[in-house]
PDB file of N, CA and C in Angstrom:
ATOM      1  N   UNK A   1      14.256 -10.994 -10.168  1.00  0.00           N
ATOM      2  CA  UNK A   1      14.513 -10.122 -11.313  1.00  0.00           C
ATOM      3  C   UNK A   1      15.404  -8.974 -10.868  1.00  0.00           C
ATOM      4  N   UNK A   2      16.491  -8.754 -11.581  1.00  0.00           N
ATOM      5  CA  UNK A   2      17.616  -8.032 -11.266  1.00  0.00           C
ATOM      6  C   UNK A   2      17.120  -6.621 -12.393  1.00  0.00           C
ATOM      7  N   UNK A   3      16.719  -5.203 -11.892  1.00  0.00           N
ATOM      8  CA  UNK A   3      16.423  -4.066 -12.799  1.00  0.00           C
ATOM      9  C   UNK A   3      18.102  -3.605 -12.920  1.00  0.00           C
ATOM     10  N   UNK A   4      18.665  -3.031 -14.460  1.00  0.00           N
ATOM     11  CA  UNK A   4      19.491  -2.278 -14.474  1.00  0.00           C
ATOM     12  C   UNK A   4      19.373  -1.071 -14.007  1.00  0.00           C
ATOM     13  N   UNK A   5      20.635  -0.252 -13.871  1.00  0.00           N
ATOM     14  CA  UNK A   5      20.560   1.415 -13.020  1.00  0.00           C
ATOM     15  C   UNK A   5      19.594   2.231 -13.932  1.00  0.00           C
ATOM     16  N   UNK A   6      19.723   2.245 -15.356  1.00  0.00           N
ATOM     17  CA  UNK A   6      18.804   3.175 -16.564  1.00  0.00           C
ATOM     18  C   UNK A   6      17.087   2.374 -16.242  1.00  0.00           C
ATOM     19  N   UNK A   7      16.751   1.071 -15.943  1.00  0.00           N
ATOM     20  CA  UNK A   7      15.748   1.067 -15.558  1.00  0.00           C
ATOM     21  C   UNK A   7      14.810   1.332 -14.532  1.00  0.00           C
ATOM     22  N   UNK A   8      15.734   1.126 -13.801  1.00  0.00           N
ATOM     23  CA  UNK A   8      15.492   2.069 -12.202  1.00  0.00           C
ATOM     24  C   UNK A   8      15.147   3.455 -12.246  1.00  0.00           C
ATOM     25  N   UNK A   9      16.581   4.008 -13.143  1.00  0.00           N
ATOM     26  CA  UNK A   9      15.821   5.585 -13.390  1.00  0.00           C
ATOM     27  C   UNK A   9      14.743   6.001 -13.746  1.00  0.00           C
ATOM     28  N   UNK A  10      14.594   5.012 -14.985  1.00  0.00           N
ATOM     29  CA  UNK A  10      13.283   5.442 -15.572  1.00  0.00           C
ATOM     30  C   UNK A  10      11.988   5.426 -15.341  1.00  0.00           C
ATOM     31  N   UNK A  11      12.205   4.241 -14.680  1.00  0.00           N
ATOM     32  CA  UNK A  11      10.780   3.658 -13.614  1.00  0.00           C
ATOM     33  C   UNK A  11      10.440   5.072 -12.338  1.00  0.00           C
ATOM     34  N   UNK A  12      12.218   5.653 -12.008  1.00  0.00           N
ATOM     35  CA  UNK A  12      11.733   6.641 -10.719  1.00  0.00           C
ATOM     36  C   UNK A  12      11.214   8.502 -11.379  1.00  0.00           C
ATOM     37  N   UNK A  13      11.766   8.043 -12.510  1.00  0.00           N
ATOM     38  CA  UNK A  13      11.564   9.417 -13.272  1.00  0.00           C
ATOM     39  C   UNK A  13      10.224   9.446 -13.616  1.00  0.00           C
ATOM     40  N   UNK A  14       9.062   7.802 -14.520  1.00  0.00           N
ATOM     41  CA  UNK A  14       7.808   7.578 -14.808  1.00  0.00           C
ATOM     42  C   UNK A  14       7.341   8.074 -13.276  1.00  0.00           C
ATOM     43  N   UNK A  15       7.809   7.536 -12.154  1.00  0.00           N
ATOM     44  CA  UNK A  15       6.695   7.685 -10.995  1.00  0.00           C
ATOM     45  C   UNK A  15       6.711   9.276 -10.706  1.00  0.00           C
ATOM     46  N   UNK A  16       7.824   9.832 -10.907  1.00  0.00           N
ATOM     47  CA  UNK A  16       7.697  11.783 -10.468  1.00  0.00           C
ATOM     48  C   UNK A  16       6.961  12.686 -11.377  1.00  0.00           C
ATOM     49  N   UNK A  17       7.061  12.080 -12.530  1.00  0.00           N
ATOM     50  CA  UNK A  17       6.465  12.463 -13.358  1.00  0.00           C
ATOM     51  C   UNK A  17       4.705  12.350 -13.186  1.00  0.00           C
ATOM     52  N   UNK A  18       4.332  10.999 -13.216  1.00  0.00           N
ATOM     53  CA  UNK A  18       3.112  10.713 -12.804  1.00  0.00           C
ATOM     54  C   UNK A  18       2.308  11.692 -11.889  1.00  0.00           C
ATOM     55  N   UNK A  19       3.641  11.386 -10.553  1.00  0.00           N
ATOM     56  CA  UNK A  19       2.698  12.583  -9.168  1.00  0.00           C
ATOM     57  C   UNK A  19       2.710  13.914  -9.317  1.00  0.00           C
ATOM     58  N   UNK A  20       3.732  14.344  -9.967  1.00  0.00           N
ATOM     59  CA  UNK A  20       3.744  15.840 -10.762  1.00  0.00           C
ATOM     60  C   UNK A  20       2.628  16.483 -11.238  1.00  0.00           C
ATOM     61  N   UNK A  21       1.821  15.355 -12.473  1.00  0.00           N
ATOM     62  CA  UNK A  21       0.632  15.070 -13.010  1.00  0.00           C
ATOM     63  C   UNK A  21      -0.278  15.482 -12.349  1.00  0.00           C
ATOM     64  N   UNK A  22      -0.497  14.497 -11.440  1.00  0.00           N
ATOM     65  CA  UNK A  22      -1.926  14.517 -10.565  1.00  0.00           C
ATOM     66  C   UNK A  22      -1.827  15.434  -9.653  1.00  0.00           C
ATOM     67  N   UNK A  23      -1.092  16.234  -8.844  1.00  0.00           N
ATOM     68  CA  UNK A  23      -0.954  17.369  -8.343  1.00  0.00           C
ATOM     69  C   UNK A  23      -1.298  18.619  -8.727  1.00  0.00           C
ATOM     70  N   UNK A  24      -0.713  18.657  -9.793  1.00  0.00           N
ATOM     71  CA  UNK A  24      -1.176  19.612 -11.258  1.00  0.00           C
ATOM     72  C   UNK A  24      -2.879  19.549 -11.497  1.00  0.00           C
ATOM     73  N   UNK A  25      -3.373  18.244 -11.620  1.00  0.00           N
ATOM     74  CA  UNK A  25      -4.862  18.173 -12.154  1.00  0.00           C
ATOM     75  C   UNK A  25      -5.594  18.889 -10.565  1.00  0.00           C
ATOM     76  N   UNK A  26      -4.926  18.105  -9.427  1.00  0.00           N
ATOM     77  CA  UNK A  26      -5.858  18.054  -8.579  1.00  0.00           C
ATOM     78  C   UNK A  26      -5.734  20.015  -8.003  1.00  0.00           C
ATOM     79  N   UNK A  27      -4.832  20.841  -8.324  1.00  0.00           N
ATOM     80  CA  UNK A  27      -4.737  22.031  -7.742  1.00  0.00           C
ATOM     81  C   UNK A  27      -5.163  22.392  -9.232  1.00  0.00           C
ATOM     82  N   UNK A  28      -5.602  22.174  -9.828  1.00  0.00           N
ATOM     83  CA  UNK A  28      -6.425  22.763 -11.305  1.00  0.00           C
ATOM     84  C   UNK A  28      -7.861  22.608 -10.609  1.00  0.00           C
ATOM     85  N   UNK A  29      -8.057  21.712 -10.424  1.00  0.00           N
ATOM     86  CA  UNK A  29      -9.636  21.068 -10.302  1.00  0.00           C
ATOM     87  C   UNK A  29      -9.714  22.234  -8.772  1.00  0.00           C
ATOM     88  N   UNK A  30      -9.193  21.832  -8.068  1.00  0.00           N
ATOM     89  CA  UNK A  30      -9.272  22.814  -6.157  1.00  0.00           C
ATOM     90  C   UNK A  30      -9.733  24.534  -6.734  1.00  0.00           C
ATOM     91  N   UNK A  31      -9.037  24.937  -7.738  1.00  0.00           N
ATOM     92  CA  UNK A  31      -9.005  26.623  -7.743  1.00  0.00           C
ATOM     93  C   UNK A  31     -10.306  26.283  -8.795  1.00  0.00           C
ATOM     94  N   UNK A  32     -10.747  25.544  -9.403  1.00  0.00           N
ATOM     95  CA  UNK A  32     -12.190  26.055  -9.671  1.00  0.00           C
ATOM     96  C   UNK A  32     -13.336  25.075  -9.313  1.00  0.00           C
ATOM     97  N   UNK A  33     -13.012  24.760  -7.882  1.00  0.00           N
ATOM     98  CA  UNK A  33     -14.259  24.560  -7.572  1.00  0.00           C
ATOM     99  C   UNK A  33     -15.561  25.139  -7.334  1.00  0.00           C
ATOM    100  N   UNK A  34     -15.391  26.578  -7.151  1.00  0.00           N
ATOM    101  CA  UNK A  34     -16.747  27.219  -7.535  1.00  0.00           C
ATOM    102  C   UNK A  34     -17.197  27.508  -8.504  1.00  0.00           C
ATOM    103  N   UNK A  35     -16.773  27.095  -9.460  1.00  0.00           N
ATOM    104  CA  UNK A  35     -17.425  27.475 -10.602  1.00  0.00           C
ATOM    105  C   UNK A  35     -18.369  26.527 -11.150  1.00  0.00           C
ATOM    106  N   UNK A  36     -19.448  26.917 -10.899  1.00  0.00           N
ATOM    107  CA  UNK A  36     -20.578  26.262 -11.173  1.00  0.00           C
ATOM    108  C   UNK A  36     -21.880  27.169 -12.548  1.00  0.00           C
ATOM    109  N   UNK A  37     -22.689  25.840 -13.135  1.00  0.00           N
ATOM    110  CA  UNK A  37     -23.652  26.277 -14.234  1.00  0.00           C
ATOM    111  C   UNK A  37     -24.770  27.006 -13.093  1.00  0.00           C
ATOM    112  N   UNK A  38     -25.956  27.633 -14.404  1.00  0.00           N
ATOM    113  CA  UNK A  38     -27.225  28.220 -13.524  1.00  0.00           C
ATOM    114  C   UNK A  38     -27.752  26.871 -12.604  1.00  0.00           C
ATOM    115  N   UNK A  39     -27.672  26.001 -13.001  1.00  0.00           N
ATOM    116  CA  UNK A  39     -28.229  24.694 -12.167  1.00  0.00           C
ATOM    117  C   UNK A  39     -27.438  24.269 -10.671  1.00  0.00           C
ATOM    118  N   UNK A  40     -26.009  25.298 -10.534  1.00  0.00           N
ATOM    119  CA  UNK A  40     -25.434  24.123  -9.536  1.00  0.00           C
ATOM    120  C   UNK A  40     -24.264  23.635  -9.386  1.00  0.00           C
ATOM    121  N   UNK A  41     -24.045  22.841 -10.693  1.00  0.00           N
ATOM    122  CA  UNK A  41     -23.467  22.072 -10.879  1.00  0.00           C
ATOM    123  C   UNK A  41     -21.937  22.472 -11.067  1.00  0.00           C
ATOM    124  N   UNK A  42     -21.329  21.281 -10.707  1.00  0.00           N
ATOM    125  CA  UNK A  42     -19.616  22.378 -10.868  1.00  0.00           C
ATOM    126  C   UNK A  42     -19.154  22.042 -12.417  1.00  0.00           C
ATOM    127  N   UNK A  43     -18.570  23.105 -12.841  1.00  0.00           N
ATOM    128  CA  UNK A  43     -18.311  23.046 -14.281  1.00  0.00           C
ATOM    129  C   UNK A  43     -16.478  22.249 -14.399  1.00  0.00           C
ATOM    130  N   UNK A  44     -16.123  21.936 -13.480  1.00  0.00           N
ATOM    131  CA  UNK A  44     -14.848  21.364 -13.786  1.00  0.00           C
ATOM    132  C   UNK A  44     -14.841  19.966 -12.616  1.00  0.00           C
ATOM    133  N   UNK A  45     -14.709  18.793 -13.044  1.00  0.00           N
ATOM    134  CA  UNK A  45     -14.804  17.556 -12.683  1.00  0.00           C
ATOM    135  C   UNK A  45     -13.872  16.700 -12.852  1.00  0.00           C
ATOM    136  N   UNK A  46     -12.991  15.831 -12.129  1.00  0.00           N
ATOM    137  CA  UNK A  46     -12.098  14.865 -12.203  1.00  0.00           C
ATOM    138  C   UNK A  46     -13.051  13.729 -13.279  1.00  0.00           C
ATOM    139  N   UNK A  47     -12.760  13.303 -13.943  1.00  0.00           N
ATOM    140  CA  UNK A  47     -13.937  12.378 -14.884  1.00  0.00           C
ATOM    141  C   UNK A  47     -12.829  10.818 -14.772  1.00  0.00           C
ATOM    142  N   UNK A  48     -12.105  10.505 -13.799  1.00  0.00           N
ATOM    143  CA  UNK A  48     -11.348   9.060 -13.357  1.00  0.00           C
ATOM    144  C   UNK A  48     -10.094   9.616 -13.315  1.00  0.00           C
ATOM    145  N   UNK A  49      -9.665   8.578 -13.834  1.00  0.00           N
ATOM    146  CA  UNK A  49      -8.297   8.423 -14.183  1.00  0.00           C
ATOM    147  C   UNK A  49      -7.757   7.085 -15.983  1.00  0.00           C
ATOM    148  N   UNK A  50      -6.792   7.574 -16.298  1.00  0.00           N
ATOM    149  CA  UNK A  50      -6.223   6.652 -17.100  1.00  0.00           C
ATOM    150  C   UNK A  50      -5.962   5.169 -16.465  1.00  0.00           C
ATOM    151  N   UNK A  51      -6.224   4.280 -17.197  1.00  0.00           N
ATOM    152  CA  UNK A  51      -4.895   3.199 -16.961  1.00  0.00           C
ATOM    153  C   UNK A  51      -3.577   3.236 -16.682  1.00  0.00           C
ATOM    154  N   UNK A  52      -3.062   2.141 -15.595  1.00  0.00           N
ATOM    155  CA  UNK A  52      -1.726   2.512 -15.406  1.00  0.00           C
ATOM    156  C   UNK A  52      -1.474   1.454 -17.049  1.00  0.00           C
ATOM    157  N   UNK A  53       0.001   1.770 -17.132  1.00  0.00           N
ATOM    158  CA  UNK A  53       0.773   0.928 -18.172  1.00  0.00           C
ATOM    159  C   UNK A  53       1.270   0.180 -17.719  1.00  0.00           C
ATOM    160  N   UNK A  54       1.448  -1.413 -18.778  1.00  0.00           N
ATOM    161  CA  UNK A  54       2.024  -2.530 -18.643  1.00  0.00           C
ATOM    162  C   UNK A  54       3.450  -2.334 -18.114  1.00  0.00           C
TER     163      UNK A  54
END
């Protein structure tokens, strides 16, 4: 399978975009990890991830 140059881009632009993403969540989630309820518990949690797309 031969990708054109605009699909290539787009495919490299979906993947920067993506890690952009999760960088973002994961230094969201890092700066409040202490924040926790009266019980403990941490009040901000990664809860998975999405599906990748077809």
């Amino acid at each position: 399978m031969c990708l054109t140059l605009d699909e290539i881009c787009r495919e490299g632009a979906r993947r920067m975009s993506a890690a952009a993403l999760e960088a973002e969540v994961d230094e969201y989630i890092t700066n409040l990890v202490d924040r926790v309820d009266d019980e403990g518990r941490r009040l901000v949690v990664r809860n998975g991830h999405a599906r990748p797309a077809p």
